[in-house]
C-alpha atoms as a PDB file:
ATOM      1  CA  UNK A   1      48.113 -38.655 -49.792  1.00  0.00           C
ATOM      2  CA  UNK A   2      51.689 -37.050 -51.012  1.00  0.00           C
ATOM      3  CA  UNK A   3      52.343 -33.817 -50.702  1.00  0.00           C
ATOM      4  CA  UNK A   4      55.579 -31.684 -51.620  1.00  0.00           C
ATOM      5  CA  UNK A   5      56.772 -28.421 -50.780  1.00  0.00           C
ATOM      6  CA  UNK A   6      58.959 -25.931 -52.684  1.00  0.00           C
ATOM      7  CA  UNK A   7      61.510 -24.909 -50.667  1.00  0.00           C
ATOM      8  CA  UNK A   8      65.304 -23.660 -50.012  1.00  0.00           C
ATOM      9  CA  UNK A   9      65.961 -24.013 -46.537  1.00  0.00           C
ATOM     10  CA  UNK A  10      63.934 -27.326 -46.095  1.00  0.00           C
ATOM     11  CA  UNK A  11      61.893 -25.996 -43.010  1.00  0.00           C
ATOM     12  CA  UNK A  12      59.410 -23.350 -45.065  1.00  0.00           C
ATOM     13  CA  UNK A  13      57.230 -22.914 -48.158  1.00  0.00           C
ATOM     14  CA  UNK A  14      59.486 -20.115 -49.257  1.00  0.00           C
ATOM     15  CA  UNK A  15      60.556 -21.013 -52.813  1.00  0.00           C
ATOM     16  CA  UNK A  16      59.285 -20.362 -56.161  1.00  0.00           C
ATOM     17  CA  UNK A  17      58.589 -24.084 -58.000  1.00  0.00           C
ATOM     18  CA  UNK A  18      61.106 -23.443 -60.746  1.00  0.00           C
ATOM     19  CA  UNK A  19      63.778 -22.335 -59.068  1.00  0.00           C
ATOM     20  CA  UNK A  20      63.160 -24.014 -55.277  1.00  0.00           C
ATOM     21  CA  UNK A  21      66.422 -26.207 -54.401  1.00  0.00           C
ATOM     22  CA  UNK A  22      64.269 -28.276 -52.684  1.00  0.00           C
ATOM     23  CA  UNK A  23      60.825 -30.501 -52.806  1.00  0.00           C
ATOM     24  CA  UNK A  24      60.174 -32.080 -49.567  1.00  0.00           C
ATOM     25  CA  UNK A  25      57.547 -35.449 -49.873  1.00  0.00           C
ATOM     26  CA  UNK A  26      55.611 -35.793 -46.973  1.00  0.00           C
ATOM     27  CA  UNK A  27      52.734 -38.843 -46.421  1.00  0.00           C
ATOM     28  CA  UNK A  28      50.004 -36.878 -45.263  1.00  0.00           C
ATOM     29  CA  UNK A  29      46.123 -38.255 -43.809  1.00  0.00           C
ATOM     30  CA  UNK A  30      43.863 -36.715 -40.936  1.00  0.00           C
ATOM     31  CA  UNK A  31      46.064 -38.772 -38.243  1.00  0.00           C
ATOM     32  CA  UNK A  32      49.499 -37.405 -39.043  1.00  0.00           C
ATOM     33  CA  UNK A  33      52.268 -36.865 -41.320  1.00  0.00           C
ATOM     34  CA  UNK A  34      55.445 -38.427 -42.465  1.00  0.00           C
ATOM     35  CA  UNK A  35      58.625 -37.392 -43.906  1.00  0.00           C
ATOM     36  CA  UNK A  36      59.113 -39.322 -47.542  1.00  0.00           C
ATOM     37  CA  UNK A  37      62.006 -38.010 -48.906  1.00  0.00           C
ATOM     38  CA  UNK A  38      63.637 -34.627 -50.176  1.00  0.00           C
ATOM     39  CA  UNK A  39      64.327 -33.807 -53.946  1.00  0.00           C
ATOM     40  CA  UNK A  40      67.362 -31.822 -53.931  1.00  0.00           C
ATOM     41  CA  UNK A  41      67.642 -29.838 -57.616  1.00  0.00           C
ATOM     42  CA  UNK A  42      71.061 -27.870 -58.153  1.00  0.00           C
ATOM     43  CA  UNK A  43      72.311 -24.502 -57.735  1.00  0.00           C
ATOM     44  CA  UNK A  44      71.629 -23.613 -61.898  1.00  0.00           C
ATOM     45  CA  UNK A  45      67.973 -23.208 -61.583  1.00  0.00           C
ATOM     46  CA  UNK A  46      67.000 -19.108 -62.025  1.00  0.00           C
ATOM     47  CA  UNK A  47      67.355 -19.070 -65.174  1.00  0.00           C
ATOM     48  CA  UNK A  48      63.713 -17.650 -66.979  1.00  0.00           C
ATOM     49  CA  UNK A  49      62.327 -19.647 -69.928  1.00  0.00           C
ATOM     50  CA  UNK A  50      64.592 -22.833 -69.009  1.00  0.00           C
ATOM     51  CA  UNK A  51      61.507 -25.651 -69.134  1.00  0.00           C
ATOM     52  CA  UNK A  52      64.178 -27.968 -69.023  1.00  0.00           C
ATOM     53  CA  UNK A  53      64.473 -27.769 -65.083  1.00  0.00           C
ATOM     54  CA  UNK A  54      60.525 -28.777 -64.742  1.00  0.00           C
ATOM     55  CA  UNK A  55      61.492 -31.839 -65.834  1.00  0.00           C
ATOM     56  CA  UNK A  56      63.446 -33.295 -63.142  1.00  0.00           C
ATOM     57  CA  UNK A  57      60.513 -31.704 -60.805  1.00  0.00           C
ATOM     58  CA  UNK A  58      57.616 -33.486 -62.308  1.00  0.00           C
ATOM     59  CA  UNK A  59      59.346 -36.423 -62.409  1.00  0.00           C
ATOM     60  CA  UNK A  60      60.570 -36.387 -59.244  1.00  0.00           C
ATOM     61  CA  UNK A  61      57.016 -35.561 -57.234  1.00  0.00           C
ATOM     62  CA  UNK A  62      55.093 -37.397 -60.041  1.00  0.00           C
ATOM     63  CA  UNK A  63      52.605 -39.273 -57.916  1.00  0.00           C
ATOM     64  CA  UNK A  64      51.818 -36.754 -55.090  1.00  0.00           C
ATOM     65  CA  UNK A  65      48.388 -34.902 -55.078  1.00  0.00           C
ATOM     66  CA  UNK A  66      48.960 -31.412 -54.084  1.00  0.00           C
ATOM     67  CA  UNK A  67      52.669 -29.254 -54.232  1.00  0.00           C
ATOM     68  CA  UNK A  68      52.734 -26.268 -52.202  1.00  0.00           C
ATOM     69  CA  UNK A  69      55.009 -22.961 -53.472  1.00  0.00           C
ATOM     70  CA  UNK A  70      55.526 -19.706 -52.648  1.00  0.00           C
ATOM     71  CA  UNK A  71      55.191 -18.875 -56.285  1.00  0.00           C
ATOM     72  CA  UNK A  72      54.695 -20.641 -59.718  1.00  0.00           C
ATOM     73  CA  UNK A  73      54.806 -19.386 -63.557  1.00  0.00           C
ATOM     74  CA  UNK A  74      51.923 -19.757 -65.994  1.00  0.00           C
ATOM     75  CA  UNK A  75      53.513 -22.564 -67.779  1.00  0.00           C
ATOM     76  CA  UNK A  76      55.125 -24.275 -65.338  1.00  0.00           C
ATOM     77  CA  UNK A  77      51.276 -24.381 -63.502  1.00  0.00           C
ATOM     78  CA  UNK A  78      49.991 -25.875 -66.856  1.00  0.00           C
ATOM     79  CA  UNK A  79      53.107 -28.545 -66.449  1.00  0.00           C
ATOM     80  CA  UNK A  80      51.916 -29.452 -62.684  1.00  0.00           C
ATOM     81  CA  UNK A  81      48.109 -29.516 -63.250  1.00  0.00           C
ATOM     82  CA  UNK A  82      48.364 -31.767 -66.624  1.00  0.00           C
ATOM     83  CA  UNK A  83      50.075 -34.148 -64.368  1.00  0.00           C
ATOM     84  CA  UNK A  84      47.449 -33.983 -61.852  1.00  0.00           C
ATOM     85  CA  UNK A  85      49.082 -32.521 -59.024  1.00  0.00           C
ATOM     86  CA  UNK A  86      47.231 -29.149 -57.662  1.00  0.00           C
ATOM     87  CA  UNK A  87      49.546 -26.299 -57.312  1.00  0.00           C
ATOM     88  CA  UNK A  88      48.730 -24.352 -53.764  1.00  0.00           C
ATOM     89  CA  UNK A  89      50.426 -20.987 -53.383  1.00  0.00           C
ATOM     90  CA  UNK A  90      51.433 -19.811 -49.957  1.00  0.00           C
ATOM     91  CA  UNK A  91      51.054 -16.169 -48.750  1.00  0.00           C
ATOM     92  CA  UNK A  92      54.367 -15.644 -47.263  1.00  0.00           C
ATOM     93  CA  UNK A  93      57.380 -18.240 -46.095  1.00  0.00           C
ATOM     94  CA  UNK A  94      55.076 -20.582 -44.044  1.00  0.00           C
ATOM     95  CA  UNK A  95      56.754 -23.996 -41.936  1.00  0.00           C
ATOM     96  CA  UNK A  96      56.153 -26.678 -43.514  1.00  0.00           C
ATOM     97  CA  UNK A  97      55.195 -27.975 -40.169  1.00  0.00           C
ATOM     98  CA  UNK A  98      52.282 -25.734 -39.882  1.00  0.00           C
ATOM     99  CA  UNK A  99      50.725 -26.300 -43.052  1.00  0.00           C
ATOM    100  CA  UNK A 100      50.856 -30.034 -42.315  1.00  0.00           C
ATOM    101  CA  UNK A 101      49.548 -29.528 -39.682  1.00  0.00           C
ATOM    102  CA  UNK A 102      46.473 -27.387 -40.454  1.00  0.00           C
ATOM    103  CA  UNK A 103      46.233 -29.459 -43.448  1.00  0.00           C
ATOM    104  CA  UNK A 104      45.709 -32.438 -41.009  1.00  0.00           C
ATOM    105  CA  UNK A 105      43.113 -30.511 -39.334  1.00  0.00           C
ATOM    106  CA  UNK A 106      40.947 -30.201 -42.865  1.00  0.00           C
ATOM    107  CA  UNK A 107      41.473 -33.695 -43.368  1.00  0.00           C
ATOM    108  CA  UNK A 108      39.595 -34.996 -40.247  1.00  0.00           C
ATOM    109  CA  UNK A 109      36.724 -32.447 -40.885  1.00  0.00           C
ATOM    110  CA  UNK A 110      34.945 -32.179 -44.178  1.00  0.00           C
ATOM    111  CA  UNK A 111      37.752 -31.177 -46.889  1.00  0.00           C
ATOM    112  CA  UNK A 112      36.765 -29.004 -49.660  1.00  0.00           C
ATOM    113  CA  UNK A 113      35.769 -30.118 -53.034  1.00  0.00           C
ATOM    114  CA  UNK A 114      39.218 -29.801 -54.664  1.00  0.00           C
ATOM    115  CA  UNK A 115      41.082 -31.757 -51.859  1.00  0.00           C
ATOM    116  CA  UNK A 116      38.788 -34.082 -51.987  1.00  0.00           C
ATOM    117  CA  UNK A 117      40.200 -34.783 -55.578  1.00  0.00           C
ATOM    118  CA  UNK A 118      43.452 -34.699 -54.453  1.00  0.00           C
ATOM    119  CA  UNK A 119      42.869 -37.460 -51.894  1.00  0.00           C
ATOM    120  CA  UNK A 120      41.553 -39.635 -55.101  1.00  0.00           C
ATOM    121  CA  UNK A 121      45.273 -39.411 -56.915  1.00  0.00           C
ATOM    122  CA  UNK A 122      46.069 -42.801 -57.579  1.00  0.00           C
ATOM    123  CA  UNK A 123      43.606 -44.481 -56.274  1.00  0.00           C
ATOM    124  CA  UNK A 124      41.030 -46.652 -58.507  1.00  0.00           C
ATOM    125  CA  UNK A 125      38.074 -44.860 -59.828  1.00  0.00           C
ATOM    126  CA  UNK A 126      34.971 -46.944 -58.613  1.00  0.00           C
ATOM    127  CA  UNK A 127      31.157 -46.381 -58.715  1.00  0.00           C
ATOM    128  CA  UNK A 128      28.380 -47.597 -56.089  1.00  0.00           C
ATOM    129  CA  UNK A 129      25.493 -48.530 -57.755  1.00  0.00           C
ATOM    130  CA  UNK A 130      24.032 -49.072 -54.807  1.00  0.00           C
ATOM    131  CA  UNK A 131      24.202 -45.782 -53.799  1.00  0.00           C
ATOM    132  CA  UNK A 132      22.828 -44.338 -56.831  1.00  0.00           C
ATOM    133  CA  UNK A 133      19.448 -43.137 -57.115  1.00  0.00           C
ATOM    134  CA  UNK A 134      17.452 -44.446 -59.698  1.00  0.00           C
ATOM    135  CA  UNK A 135      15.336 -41.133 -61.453  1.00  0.00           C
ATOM    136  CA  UNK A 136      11.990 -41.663 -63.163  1.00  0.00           C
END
C-alpha cells in the first residue's frame, strides 16, 4: 500500500497538508518499506482559503491509501477522504521512519478495521461465495 507524508524537512511528519513543501510516497506492507518518490510543492503555499494548492496534492498522491499530517483543514479533509485516501494526524513532528516502521508492525498483526480499508485501495472488489454462509 502507498502512503505519503506531509512534510518540510523530508525526515518528519511535521507539516500541515496545505501548506507542507513536501509529500514523501513510500510502498509500505508488513515486510518493509520503500521510498517512491517525493512531491515537492513551492514556497507560495500559506496562504488561507487558496483550494487551488490542493490540487496539485491530490493529484500528485492520488492512488495512495493513507496520508499522514501534522495538521489538516475541514475542507481540505473532505478533498482527501472523497478521493479515498484516509487522512492520519500526528501528535507532534514524528520521523517518518518511525511511523513506517510501527506501521509495519500493525501490518503483520491484525490491523484495525479502517486500515484494513486502506490496504483494499485499488485493488478489485471481489466476493467468496464460498465463504458465505447461507441463513435460513
Amino acid at each position: 500500500m502507498k502512503v505519503a507524508f506531509a512534510t518540510q524537512d523530508q525526515q518528519r511528519v511535521d507539516a500541515h497538508f496545505g501548506w507542507a513543501k513536501h509529500l514523501a510516497v513510500y510502498e509500505v506492507s508488513a515486510d518493509g518499506a520503500t521510498f517512491i518518490e517525493d512531491y515537492a510543492f513551492g514556497d507560495n503555499l500559506a496562504e488561507d482559503g487558496d483550494e487551488d494548492k490542493l490540487a496539485p496534492k491530490l493529484a500528485a498522491i492520488h492512488d495512495v491509501a493513507i496520508v499522514y499530517v501534522a495538521a489538516i483543514g475541514g475542507s481540505a479533509a473532505a478533498r482527501v477522504v472523497a478521493s479515498g485516501i484516509h487522512p492520519v494526524k500526528v501528535t507532534g513532528p514524528d520521523p517518518i521512519s518511525e511511523i513506517l516502521e510501527k506501521l509495519q508492525g500493525v501490518l503483520k498483526g491484525t490491523p484495525p478495521p479502517w486500515l484494513r480499508k486502506a490496504l483494499q485501495k485499488g485493488k478489485e472488489k471481489s466476493f467468496d461465495f464460498d465463504e458465505e454462509e447461507v441463513k435460513q
